[in-house]
Structure formats: C-alpha cells, structure tokens
PDB file of N, CA and C in Angstrom:
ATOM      1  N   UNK A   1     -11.856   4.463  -6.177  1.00  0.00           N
ATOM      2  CA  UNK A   1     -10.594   3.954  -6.653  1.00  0.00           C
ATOM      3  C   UNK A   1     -10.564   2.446  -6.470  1.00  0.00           C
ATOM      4  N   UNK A   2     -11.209   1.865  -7.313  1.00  0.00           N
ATOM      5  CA  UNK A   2     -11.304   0.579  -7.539  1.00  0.00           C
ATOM      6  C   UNK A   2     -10.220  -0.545  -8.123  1.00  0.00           C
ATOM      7  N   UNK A   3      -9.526  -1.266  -7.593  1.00  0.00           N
ATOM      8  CA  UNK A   3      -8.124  -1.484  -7.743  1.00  0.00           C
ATOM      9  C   UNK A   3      -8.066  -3.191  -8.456  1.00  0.00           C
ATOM     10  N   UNK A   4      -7.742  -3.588  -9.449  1.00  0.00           N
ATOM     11  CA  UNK A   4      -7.678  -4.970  -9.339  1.00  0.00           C
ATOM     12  C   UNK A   4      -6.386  -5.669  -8.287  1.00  0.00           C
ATOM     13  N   UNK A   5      -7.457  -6.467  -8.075  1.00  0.00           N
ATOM     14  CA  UNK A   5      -6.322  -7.204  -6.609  1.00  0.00           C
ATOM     15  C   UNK A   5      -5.043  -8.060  -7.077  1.00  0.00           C
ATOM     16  N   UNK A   6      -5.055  -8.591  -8.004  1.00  0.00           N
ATOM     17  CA  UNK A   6      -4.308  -9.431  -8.426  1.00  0.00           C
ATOM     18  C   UNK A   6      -3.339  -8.672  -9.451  1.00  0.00           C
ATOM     19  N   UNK A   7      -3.656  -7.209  -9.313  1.00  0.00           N
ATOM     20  CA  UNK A   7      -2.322  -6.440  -9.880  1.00  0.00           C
ATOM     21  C   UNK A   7      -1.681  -5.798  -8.673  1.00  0.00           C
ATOM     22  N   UNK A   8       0.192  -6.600  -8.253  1.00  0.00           N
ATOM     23  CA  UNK A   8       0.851  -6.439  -7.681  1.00  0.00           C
ATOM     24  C   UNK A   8       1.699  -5.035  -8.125  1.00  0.00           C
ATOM     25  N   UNK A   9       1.712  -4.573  -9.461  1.00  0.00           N
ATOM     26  CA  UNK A   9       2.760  -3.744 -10.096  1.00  0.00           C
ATOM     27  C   UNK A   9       2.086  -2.467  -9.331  1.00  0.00           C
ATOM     28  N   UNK A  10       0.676  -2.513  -9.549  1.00  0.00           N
ATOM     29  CA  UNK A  10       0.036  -1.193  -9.464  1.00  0.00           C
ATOM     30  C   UNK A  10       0.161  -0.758  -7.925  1.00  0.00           C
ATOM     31  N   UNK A  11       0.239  -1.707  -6.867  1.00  0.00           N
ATOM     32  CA  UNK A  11       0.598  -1.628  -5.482  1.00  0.00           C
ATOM     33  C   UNK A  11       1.780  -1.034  -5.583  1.00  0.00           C
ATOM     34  N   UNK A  12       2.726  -1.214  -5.863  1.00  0.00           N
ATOM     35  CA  UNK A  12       4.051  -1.446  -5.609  1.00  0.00           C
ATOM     36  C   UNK A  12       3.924   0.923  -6.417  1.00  0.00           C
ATOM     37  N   UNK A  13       3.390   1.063  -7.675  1.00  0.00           N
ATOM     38  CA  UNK A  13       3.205   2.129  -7.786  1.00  0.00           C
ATOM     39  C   UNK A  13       2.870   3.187  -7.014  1.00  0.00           C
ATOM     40  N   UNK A  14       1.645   2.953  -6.148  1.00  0.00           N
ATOM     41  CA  UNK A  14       1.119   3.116  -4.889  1.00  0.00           C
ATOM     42  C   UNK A  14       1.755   3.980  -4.085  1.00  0.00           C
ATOM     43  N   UNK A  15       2.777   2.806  -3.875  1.00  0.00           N
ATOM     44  CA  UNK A  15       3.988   3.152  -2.929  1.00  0.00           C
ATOM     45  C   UNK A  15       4.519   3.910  -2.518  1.00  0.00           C
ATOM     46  N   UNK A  16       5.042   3.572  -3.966  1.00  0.00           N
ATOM     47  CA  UNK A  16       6.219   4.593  -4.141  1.00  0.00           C
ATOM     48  C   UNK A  16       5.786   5.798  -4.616  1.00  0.00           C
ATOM     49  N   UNK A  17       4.894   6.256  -5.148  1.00  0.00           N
ATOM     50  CA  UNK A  17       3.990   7.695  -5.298  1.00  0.00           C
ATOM     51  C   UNK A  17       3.838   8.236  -3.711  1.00  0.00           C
ATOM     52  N   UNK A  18       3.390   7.638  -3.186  1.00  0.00           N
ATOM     53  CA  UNK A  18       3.264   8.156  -1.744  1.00  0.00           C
ATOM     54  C   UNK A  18       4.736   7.982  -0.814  1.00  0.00           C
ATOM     55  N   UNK A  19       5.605   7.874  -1.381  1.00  0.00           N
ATOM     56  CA  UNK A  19       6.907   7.833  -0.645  1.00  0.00           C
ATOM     57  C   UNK A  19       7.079   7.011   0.564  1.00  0.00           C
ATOM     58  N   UNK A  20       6.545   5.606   0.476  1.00  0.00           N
ATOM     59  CA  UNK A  20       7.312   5.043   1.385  1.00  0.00           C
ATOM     60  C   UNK A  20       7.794   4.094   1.253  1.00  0.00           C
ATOM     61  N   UNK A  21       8.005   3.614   2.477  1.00  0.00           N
ATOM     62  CA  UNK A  21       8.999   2.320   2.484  1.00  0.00           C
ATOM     63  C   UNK A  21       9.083   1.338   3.263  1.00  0.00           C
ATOM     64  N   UNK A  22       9.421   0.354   2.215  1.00  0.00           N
ATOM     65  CA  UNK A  22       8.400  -1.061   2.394  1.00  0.00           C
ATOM     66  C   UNK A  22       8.609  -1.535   4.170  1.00  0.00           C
ATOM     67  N   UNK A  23       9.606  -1.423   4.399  1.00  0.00           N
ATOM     68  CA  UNK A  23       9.961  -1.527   5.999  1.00  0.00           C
ATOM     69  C   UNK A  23       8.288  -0.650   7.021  1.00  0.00           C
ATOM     70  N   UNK A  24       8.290   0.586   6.541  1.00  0.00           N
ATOM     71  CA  UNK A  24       7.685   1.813   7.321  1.00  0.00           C
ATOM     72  C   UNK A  24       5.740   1.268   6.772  1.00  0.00           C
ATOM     73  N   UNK A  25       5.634   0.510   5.676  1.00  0.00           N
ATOM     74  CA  UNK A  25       4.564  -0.253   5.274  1.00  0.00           C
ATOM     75  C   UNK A  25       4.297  -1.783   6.049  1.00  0.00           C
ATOM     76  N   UNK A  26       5.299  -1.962   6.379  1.00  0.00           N
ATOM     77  CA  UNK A  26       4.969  -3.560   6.786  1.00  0.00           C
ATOM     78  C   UNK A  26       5.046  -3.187   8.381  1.00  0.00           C
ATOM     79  N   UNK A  27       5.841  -2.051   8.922  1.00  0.00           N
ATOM     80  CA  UNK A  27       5.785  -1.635  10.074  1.00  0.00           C
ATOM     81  C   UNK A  27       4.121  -1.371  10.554  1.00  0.00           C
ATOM     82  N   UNK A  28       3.714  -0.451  10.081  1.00  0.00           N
ATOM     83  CA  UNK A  28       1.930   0.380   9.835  1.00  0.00           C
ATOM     84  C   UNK A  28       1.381  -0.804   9.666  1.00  0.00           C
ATOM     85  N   UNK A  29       1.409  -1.815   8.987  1.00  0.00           N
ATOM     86  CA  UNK A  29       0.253  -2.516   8.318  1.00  0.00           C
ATOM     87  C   UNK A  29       0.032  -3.588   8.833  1.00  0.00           C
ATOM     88  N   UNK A  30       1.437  -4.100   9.107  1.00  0.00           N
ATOM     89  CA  UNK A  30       1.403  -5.646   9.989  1.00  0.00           C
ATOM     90  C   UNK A  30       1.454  -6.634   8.870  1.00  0.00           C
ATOM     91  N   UNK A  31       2.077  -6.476   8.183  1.00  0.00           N
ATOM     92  CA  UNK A  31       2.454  -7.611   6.763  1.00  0.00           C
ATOM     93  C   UNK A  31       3.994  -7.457   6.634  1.00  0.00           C
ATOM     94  N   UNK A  32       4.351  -8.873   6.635  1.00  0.00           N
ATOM     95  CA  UNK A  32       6.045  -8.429   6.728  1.00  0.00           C
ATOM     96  C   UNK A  32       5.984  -8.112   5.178  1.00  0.00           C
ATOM     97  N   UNK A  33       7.350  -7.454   5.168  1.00  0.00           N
ATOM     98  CA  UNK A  33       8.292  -6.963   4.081  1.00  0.00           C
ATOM     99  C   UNK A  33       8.286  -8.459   3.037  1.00  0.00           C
ATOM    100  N   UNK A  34       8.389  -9.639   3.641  1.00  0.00           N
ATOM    101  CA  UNK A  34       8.727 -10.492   2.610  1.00  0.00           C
ATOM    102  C   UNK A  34       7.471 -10.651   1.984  1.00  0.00           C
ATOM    103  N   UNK A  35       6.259 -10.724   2.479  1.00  0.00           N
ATOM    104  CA  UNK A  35       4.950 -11.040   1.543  1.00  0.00           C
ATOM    105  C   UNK A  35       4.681  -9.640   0.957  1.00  0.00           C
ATOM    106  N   UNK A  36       4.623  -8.423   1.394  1.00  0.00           N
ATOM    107  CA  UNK A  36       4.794  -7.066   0.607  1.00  0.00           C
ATOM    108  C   UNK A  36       5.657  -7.269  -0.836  1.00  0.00           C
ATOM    109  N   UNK A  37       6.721  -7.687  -0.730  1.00  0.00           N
ATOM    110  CA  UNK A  37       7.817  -7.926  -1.752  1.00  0.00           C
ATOM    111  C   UNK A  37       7.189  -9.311  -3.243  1.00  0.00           C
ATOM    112  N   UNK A  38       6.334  -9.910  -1.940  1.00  0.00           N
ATOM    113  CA  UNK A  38       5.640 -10.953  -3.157  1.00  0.00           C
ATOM    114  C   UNK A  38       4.187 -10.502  -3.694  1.00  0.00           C
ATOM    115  N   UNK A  39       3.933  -9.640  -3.270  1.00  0.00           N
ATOM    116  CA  UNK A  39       2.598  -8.993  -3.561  1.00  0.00           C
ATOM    117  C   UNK A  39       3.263  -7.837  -4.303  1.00  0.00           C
ATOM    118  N   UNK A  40       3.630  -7.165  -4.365  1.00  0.00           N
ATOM    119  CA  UNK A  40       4.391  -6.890  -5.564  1.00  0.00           C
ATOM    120  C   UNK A  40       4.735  -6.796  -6.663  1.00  0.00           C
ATOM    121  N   UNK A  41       5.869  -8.320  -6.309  1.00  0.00           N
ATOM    122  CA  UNK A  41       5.609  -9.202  -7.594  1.00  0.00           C
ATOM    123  C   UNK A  41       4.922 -10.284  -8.292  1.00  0.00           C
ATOM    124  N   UNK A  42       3.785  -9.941  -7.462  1.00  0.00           N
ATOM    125  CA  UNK A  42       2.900 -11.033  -7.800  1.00  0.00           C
ATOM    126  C   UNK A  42       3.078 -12.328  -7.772  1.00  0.00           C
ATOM    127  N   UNK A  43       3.984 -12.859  -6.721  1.00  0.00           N
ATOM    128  CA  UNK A  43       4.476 -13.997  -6.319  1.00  0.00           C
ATOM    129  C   UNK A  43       3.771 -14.343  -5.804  1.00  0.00           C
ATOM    130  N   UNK A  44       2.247 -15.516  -5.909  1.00  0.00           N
ATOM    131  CA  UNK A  44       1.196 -15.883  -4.959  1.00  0.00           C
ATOM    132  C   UNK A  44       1.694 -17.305  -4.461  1.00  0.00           C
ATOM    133  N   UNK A  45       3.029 -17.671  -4.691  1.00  0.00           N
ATOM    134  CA  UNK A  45       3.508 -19.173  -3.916  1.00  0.00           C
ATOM    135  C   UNK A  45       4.384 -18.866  -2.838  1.00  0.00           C
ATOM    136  N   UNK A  46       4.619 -17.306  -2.231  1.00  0.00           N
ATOM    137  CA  UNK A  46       4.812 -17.566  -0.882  1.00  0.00           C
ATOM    138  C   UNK A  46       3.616 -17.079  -0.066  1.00  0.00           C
ATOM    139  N   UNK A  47       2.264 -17.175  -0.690  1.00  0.00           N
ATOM    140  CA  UNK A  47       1.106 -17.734   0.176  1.00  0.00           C
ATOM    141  C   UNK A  47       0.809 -18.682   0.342  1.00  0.00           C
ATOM    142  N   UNK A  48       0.013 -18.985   1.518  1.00  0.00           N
ATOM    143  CA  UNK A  48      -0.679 -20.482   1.548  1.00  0.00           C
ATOM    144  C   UNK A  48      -1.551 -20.629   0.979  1.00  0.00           C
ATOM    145  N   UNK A  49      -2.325 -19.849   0.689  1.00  0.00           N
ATOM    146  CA  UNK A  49      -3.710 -20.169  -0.586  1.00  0.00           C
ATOM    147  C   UNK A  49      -3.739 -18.683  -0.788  1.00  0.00           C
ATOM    148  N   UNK A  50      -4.692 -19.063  -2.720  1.00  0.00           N
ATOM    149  CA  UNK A  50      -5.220 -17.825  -2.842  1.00  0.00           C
ATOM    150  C   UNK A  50      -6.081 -16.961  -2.362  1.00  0.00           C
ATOM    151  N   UNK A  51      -6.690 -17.302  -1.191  1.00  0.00           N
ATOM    152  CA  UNK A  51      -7.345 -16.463  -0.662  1.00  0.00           C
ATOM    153  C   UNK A  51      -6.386 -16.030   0.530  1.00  0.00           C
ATOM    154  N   UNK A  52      -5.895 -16.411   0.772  1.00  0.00           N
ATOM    155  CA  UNK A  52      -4.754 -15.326   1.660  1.00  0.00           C
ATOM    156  C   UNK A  52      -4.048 -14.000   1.008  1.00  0.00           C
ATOM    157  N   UNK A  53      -3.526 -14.442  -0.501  1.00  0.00           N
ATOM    158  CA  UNK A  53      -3.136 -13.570  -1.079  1.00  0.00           C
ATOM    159  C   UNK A  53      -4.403 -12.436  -1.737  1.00  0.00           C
ATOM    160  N   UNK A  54      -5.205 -12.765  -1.427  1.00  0.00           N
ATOM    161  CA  UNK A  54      -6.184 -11.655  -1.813  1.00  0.00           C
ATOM    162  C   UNK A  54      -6.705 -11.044  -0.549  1.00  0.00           C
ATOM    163  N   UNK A  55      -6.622 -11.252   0.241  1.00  0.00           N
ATOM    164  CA  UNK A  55      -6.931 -11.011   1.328  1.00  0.00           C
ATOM    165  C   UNK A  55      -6.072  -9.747   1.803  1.00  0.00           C
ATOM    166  N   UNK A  56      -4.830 -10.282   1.535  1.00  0.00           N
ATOM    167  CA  UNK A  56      -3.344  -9.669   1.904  1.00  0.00           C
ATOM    168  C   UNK A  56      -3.808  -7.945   0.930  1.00  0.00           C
ATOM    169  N   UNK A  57      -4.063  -8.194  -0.791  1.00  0.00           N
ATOM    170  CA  UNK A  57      -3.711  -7.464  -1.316  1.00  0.00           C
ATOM    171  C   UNK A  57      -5.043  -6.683  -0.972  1.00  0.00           C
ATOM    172  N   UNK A  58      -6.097  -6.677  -0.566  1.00  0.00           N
ATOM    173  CA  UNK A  58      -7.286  -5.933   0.219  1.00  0.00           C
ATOM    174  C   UNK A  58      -6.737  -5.076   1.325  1.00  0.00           C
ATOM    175  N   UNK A  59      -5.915  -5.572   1.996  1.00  0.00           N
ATOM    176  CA  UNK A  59      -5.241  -5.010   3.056  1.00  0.00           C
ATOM    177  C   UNK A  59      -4.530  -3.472   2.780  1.00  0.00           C
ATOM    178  N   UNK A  60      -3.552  -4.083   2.012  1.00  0.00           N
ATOM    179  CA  UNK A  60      -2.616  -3.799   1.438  1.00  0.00           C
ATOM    180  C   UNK A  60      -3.557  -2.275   0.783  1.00  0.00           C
ATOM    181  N   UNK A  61      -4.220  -2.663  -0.258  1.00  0.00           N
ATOM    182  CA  UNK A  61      -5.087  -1.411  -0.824  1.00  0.00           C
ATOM    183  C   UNK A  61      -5.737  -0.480   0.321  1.00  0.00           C
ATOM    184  N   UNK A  62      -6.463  -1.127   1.427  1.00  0.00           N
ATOM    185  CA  UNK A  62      -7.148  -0.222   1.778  1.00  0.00           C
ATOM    186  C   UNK A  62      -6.009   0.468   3.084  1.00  0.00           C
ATOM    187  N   UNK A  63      -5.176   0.113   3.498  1.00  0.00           N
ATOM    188  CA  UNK A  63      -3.973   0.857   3.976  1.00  0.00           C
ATOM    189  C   UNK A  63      -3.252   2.018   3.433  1.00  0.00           C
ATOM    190  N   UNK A  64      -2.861   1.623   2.261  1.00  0.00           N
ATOM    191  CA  UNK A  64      -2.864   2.506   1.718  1.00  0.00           C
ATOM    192  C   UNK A  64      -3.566   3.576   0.629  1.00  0.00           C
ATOM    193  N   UNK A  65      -5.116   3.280   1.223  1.00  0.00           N
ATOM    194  CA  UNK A  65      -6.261   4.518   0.658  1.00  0.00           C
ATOM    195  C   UNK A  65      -6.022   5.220   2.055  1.00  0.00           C
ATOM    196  N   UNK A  66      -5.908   4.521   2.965  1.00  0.00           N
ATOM    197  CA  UNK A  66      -6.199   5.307   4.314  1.00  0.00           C
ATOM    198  C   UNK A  66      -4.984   6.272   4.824  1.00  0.00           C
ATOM    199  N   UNK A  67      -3.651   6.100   4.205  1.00  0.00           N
ATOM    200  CA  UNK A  67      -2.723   6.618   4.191  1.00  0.00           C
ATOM    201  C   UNK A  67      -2.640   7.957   3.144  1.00  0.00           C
ATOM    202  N   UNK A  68      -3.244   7.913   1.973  1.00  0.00           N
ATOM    203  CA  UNK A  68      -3.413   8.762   1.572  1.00  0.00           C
ATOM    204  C   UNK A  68      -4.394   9.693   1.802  1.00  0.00           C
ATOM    205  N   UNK A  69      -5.995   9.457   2.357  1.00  0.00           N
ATOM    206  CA  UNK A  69      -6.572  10.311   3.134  1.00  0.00           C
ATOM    207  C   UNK A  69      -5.591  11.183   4.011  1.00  0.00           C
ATOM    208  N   UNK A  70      -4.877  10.203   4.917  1.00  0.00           N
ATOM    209  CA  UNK A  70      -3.964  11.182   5.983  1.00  0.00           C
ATOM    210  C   UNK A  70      -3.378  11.981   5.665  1.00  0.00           C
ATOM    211  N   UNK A  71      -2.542  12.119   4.292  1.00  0.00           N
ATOM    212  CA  UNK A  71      -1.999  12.889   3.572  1.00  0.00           C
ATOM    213  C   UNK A  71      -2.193  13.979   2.702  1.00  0.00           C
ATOM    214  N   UNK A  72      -3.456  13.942   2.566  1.00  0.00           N
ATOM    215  CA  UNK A  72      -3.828  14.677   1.867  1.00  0.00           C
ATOM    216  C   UNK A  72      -4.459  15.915   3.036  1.00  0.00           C
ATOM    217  N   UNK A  73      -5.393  15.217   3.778  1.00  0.00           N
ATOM    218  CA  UNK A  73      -5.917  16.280   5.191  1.00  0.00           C
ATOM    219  C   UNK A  73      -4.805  16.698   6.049  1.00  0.00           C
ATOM    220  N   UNK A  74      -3.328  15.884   5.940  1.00  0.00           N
ATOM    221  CA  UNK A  74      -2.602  16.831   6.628  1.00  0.00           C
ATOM    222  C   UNK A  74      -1.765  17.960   5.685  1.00  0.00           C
ATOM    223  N   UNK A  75      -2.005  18.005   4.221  1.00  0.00           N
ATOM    224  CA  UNK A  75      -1.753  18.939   3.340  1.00  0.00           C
ATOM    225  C   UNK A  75      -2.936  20.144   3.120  1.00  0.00           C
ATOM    226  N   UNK A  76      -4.111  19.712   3.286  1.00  0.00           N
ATOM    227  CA  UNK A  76      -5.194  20.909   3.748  1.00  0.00           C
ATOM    228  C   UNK A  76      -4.776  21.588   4.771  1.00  0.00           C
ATOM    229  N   UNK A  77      -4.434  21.368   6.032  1.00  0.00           N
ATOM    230  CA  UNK A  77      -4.361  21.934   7.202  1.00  0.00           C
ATOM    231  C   UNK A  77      -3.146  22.950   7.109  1.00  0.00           C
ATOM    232  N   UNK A  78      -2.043  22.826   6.097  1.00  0.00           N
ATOM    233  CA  UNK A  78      -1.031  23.789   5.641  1.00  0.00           C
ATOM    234  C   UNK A  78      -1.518  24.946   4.893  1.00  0.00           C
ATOM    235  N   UNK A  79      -1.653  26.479   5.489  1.00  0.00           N
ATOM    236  CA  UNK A  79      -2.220  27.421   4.913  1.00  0.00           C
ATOM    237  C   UNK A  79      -1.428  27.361   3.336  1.00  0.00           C
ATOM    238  N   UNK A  80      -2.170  27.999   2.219  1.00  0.00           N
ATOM    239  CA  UNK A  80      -2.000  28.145   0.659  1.00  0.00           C
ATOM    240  C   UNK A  80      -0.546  28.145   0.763  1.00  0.00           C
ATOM    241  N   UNK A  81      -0.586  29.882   1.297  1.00  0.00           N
ATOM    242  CA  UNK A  81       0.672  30.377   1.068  1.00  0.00           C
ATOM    243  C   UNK A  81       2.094  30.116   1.695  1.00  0.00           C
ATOM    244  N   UNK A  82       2.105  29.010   2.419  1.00  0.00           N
ATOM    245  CA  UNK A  82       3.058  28.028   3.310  1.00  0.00           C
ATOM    246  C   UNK A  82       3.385  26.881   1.879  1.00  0.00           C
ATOM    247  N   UNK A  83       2.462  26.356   1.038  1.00  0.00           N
ATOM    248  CA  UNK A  83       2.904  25.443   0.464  1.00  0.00           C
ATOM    249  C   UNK A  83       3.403  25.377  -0.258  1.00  0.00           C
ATOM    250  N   UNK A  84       4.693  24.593  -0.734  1.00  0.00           N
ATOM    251  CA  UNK A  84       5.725  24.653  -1.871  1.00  0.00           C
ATOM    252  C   UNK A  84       5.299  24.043  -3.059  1.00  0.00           C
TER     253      UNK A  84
END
C-alpha cells in the first residue's frame, strides 16, 4: 500500500475509514492536531521545510498501516460466529 506523500486528502480518508479521531491520532502518534489538520489539507506552510512535511506525512502513513494491522488481528481473534 504505497501511498503518495504529498496527498493529504487520501490521509485524512485513512482516518476516517478507520474511525478515528484526530485528537486520539495526534494522542498515539505524537503529531499535534494542528499539523495533522495541515497535512490534511495539504497546508505545507505550517511546516518549516519540506522535508519536515514529508517526513510528518511518512509518519503519519506508517501509523496508520500499523493501526490497521492492529485492527484487523484484533478482528481475527473474534470467533466467525461472534461477528456482526
């Protein structure tokens, strides 16, 4: 799942597919809410350079690949016939 970095929309999709919230993301991840919110929207001028903001959105991706691993192995571990 190979992601272009410099697409903020598709993060922000991410997200919200996996139900969370941006607070409970910047909590986990260690990126405040306000650069989450500009990564996003692809706002790269409340970074200090572009390599921060790519840096950020690397983060950002592989947090939430690793969040969805978790999610998914803690949906295996729910027998068939338990799941809605």
């Amino acid at each position: 799942m190979k992601m272009d970095v410099n697409s903020g929309s598709s993060l922000k999709k991410i997200r919200v597919s996996h139900k969370m919230d941006r607070s409970l993301v910047a909590e986990k991840s260690g990126i405040s809410e306000h650069l989450i919110t500009a990564m996003e929207n692809e706002n790269q001028r409340a970074f200090p350079s572009i390599l921060l903001y790519k840096m950020t959105a690397r983060k950002l991706e592989a947090f939430y690949k690793e969040e969805s691993i978790k999610q998914s192995s803690d949906l295996e571990s729910i027998p068939l016939f338990l799941r809605v």
